[in-house]
Protein backbone atom coordinates (compact mmCIF):
# COMPACT_ATOMS: atom_id res chain seq x y z
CA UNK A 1 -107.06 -60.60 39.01
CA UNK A 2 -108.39 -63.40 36.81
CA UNK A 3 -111.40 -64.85 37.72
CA UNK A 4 -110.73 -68.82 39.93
CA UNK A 5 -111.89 -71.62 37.52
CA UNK A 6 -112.50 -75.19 39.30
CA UNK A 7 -110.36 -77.65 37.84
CA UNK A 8 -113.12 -80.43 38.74
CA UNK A 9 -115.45 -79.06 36.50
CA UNK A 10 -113.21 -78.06 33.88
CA UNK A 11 -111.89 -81.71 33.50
CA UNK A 12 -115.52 -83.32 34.11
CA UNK A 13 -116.66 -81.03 31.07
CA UNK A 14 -113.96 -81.56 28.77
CA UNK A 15 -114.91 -85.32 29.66
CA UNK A 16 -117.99 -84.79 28.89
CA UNK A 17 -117.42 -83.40 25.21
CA UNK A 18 -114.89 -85.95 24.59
CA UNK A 19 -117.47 -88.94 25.19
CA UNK A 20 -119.89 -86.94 23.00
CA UNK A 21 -117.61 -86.54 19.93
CA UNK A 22 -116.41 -90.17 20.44
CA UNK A 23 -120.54 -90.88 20.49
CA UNK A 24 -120.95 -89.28 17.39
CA UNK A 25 -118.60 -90.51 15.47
CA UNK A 26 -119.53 -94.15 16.36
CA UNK A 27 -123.27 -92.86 15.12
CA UNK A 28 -121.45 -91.89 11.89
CA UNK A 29 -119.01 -95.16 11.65
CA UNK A 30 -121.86 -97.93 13.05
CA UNK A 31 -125.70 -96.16 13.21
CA UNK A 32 -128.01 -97.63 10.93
CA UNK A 33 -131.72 -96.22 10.84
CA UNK A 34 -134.33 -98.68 11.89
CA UNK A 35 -136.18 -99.37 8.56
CA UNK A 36 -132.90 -100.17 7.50
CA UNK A 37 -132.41 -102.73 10.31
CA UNK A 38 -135.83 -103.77 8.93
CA UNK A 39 -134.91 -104.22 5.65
CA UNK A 40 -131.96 -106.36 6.34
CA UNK A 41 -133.75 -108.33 8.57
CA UNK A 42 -136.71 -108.97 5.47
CA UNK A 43 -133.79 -109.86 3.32
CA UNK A 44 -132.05 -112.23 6.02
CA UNK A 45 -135.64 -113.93 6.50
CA UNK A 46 -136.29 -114.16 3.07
CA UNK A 47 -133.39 -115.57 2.17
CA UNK A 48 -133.62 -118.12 4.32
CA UNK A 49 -136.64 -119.10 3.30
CA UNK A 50 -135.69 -119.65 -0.04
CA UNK A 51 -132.73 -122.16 0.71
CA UNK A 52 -135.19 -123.88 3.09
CA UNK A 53 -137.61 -124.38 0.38
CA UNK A 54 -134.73 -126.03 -2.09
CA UNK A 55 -134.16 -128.73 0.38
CA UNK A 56 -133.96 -132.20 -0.66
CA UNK A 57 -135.29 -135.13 1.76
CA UNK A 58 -132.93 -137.69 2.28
């Protein structure tokens, strides 16, 4: 006779590796590294600055 598997723990690990491959593709499709959240942030602030400084006064 076959060995009894638990059908609780079967579904709560297939679950479990579902919401990990759906994690890691989301790292893939969205994950930036920090320095480049850095770096676009720099660029952003920078950027502004420079339009700020070609204001006109009324």
């Amino acid at each position: 006779m076959a060995e009894p598997i638990n059908l609780n723990r079967y579904r709560k690990t297939k679950a479990r590796a579902e919401g990990k491959a759906r994690a890691d593709a989301n790292t893939v499709k969205f994950g930036r590294s920090k320095a480049e959240k850095t770096l676009d942030q720099a660029r952003s602030d920078k950027a502004r600055r420079d339009l700020d400084g070609h204001e006109q006064d009324p």
